[in-house]
N, C-alpha and C. Protein backbone atom coordinates (compact mmCIF):
# COMPACT_ATOMS: atom_id res chain seq x y z
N UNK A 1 180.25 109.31 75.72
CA UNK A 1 178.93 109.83 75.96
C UNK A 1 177.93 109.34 74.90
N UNK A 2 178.45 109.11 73.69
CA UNK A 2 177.53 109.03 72.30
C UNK A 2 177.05 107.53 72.71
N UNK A 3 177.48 106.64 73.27
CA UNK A 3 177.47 105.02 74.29
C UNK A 3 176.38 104.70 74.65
N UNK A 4 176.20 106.13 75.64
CA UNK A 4 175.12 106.12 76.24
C UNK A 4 173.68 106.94 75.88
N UNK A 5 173.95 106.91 74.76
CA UNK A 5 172.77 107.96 74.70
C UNK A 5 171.96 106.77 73.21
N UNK A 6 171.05 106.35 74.09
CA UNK A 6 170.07 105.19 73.51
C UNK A 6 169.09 106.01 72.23
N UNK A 7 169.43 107.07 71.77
CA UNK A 7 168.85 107.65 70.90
C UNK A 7 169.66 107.85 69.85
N UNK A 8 171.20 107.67 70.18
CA UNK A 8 172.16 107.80 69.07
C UNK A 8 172.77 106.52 68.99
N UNK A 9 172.91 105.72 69.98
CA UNK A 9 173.78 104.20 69.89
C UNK A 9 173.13 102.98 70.29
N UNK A 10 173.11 101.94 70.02
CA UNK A 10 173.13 100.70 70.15
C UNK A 10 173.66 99.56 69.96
N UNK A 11 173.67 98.74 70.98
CA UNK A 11 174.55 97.50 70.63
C UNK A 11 173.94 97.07 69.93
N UNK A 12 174.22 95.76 69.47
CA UNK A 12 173.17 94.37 69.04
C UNK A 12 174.79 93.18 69.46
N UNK A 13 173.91 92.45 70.02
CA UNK A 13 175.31 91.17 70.11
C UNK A 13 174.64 90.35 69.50
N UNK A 14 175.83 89.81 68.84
CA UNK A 14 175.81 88.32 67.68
C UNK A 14 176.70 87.63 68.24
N UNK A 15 175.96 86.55 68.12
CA UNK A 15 177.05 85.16 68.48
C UNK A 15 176.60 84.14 67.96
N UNK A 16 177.41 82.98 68.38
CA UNK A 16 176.71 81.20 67.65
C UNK A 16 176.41 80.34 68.55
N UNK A 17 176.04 79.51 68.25
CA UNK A 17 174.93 78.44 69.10
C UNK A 17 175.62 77.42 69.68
N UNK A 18 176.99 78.35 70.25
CA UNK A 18 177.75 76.99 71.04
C UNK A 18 177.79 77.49 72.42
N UNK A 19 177.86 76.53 73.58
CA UNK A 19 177.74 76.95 75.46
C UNK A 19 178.93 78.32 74.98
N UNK A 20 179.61 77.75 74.71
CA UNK A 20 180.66 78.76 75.23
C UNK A 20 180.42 80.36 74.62
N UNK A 21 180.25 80.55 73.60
CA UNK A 21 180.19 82.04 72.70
C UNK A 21 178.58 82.11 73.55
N UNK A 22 177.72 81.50 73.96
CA UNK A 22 176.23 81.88 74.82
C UNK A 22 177.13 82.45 76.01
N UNK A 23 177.53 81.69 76.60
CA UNK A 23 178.00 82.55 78.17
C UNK A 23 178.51 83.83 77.53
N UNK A 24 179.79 83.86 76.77
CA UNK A 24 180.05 85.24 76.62
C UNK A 24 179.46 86.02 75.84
N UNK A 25 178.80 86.03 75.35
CA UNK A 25 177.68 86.93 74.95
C UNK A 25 176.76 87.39 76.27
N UNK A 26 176.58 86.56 77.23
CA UNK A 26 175.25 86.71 78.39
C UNK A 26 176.26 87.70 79.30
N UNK A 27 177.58 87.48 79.44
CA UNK A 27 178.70 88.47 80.28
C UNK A 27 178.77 89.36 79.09
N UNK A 28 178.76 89.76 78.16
CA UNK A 28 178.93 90.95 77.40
C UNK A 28 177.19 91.66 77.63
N UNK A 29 176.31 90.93 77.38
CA UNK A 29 175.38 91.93 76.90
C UNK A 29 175.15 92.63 79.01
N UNK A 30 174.97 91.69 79.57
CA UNK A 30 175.02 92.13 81.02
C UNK A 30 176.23 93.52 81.65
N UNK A 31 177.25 93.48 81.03
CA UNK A 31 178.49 94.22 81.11
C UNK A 31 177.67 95.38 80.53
N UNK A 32 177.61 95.85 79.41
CA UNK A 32 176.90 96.38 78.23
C UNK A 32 175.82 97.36 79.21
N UNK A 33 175.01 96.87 79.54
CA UNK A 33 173.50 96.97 80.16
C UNK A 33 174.29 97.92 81.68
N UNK A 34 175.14 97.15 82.43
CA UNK A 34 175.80 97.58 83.54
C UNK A 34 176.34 98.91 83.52
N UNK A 35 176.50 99.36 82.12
CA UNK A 35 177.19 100.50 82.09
C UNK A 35 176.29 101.30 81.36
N UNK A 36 175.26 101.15 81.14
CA UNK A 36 174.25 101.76 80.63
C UNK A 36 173.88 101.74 79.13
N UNK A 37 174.79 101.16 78.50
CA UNK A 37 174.69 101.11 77.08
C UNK A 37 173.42 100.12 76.45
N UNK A 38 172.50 101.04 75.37
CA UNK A 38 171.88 99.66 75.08
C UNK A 38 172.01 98.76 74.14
N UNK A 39 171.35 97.84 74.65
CA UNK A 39 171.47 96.44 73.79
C UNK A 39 170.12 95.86 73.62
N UNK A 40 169.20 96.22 72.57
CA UNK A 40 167.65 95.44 72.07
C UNK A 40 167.61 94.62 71.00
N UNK A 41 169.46 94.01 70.64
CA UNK A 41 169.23 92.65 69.94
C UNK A 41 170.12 91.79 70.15
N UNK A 42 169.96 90.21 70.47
CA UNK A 42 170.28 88.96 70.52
C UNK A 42 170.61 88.14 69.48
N UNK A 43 171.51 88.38 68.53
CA UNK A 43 171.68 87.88 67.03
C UNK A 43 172.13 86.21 67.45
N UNK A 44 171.40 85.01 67.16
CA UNK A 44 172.46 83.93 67.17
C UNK A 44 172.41 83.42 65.88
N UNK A 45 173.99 83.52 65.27
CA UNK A 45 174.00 83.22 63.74
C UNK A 45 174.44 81.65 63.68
N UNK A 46 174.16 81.74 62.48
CA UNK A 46 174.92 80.08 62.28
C UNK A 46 174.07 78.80 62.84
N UNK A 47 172.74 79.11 62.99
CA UNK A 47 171.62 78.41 63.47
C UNK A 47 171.21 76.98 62.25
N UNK A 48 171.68 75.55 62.60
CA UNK A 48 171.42 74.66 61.84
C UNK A 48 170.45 74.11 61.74
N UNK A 49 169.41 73.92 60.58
CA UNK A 49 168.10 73.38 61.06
C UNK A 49 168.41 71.87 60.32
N UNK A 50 167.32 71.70 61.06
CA UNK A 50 167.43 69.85 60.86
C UNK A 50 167.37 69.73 59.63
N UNK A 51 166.12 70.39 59.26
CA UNK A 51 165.64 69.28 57.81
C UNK A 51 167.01 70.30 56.26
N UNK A 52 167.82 70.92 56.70
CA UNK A 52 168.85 71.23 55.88
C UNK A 52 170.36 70.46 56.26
N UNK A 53 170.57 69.78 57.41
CA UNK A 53 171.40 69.07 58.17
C UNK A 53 172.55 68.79 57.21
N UNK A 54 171.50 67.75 56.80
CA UNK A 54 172.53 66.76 55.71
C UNK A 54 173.43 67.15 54.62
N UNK A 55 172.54 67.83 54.27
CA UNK A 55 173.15 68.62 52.75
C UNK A 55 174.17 69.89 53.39
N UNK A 56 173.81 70.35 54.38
CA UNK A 56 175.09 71.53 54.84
C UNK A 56 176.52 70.75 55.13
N UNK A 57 175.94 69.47 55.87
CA UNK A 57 177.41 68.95 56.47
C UNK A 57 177.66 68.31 55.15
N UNK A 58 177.69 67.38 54.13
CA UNK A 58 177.75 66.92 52.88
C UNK A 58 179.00 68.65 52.50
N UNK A 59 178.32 69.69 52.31
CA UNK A 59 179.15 71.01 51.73
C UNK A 59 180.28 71.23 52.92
N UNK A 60 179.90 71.00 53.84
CA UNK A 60 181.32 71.67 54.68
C UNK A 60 182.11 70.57 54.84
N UNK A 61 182.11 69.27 54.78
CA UNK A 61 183.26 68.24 54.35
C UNK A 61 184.12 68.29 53.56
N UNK A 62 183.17 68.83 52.22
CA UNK A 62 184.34 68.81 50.73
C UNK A 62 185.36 70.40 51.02
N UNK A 63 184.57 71.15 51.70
CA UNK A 63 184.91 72.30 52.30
C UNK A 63 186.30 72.11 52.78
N UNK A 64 186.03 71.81 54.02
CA UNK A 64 187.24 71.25 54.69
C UNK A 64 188.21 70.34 54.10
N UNK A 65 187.91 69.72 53.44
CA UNK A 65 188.78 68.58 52.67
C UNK A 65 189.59 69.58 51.86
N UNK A 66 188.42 70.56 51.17
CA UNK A 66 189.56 71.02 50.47
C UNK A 66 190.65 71.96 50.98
N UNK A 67 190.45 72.64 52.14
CA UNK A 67 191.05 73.41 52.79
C UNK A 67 192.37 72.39 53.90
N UNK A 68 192.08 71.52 54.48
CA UNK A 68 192.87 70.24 54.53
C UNK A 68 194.06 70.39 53.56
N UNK A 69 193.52 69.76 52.38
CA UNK A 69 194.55 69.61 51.23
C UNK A 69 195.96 70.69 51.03
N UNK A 70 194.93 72.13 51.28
CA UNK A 70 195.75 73.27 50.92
C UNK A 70 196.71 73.35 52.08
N UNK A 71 196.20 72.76 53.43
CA UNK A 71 197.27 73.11 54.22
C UNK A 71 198.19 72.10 54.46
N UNK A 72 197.97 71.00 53.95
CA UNK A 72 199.14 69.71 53.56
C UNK A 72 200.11 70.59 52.51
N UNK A 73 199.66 70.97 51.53
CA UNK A 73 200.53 72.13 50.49
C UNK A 73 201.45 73.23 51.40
N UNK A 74 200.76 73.63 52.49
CA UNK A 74 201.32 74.35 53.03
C UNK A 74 202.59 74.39 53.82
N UNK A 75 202.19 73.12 54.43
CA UNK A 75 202.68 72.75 55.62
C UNK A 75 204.09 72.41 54.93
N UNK A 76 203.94 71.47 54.15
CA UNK A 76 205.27 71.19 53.39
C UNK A 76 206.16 71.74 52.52
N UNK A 77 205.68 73.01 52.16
CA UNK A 77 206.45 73.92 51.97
C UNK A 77 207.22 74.90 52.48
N UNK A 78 206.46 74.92 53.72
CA UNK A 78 206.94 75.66 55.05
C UNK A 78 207.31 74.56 56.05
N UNK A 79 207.62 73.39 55.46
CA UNK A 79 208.49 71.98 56.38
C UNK A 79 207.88 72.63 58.03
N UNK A 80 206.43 72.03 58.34
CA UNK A 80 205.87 72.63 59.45
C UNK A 80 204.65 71.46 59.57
N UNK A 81 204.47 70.76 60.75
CA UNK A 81 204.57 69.25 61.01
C UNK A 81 202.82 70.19 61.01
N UNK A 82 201.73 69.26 60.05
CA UNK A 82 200.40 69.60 60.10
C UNK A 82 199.70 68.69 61.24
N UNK A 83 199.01 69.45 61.97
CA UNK A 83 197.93 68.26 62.82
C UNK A 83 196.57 68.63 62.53
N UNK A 84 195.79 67.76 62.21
CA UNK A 84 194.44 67.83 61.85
C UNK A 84 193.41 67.23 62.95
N UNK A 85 192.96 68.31 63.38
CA UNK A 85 192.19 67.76 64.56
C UNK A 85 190.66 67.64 64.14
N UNK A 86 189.89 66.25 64.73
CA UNK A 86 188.49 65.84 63.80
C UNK A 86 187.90 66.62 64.49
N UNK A 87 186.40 67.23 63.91
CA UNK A 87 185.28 67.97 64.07
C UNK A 87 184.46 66.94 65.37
N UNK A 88 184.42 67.50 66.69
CA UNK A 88 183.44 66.48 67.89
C UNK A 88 181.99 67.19 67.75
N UNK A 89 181.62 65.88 68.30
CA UNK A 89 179.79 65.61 67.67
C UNK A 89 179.48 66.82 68.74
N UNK A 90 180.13 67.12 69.92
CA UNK A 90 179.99 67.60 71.12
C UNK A 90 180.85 68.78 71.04
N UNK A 91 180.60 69.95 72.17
CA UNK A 91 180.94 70.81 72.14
C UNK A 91 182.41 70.79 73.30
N UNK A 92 183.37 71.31 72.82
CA UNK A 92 184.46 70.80 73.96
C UNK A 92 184.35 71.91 74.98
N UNK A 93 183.96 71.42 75.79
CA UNK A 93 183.85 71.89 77.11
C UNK A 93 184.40 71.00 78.18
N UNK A 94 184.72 71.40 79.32
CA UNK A 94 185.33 70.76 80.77
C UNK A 94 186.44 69.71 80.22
N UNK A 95 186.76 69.52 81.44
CA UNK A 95 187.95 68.34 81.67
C UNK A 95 187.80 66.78 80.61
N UNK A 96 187.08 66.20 80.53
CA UNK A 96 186.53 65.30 79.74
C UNK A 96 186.52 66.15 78.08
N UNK A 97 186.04 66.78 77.61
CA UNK A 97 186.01 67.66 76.35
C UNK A 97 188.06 68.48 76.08
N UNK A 98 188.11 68.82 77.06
CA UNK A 98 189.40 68.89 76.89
C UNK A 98 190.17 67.75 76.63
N UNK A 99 190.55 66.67 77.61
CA UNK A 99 191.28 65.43 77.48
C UNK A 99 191.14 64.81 75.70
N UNK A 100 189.99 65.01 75.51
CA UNK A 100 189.50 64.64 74.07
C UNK A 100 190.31 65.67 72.89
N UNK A 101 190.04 66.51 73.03
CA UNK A 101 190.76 67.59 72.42
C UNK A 101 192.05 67.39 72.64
N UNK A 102 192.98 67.27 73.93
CA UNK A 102 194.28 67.38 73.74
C UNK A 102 194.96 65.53 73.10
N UNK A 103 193.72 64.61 73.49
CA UNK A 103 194.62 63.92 72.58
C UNK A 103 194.27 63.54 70.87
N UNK A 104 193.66 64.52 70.48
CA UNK A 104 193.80 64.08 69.14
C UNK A 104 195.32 65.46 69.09
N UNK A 105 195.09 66.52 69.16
CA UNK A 105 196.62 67.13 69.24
C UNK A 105 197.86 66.47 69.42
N UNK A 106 197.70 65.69 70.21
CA UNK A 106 199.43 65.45 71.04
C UNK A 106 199.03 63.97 70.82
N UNK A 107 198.85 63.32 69.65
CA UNK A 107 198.78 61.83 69.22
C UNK A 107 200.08 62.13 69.06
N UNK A 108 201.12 60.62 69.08
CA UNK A 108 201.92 60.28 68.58
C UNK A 108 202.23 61.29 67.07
N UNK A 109 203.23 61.30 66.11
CA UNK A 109 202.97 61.13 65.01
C UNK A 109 203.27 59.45 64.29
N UNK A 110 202.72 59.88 62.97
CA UNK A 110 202.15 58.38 62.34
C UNK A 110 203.55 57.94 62.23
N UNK A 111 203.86 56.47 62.07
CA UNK A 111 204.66 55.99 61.40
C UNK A 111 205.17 56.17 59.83
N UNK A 112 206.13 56.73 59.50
CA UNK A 112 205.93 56.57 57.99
C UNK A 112 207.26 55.82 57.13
């Protein structure tokens, strides 16, 4: 009851600026609304602006690199075969975005 009563509760949905977390957010806040509950905010976090571009991706490389590293540490201590799948310029979506996705997964492994 406390759900519905727009004087004691409110949603707010947050999400990020990819197709996919947009649709489900647009089926949550619609769901939400359907059942009477309200919802008077649209949070989208993680919003990249251009003219900071460079310098964010520059920090989340060494980021990742370093987190990379730790799970090469990991992996081999827990003898547990690591796959590192690259960051796409594109958002993986459909059949084409998938195929892409499953073959950097299911590459061969390297020769060593």
């Amino acid at each position: 009851a406390i759900l519905h009563d727009e004087a004691r509760a409110e949603f707010a949905v947050v999400t990020i600026a990819t197709e996919l977390a947009m649709l489900e957010s647009e089926r949550l806040l619609a769901a939400l609304r359907a059942d009477g509950i309200a919802v008077n905010h649209l949070v989208v976090n993680r919003v990249l602006d251009d003219k900071d571009a460079d310098a964010f991706v520059e920090r989340l490389a060494r980021g990742h690199a370093k987190c990379v590293g730790r799970a090469r540490d990991v992996s081999e201590r827990a003898r547990a075969e690591l796959t590192v799948v690259p960051y796409f310029d594109t958002e993986v979506t459909g059949v084409p975005g998938l195929r892409a996705l499953g073959a950097a997964l299911f590459r061969p492994p390297a020769a060593k």
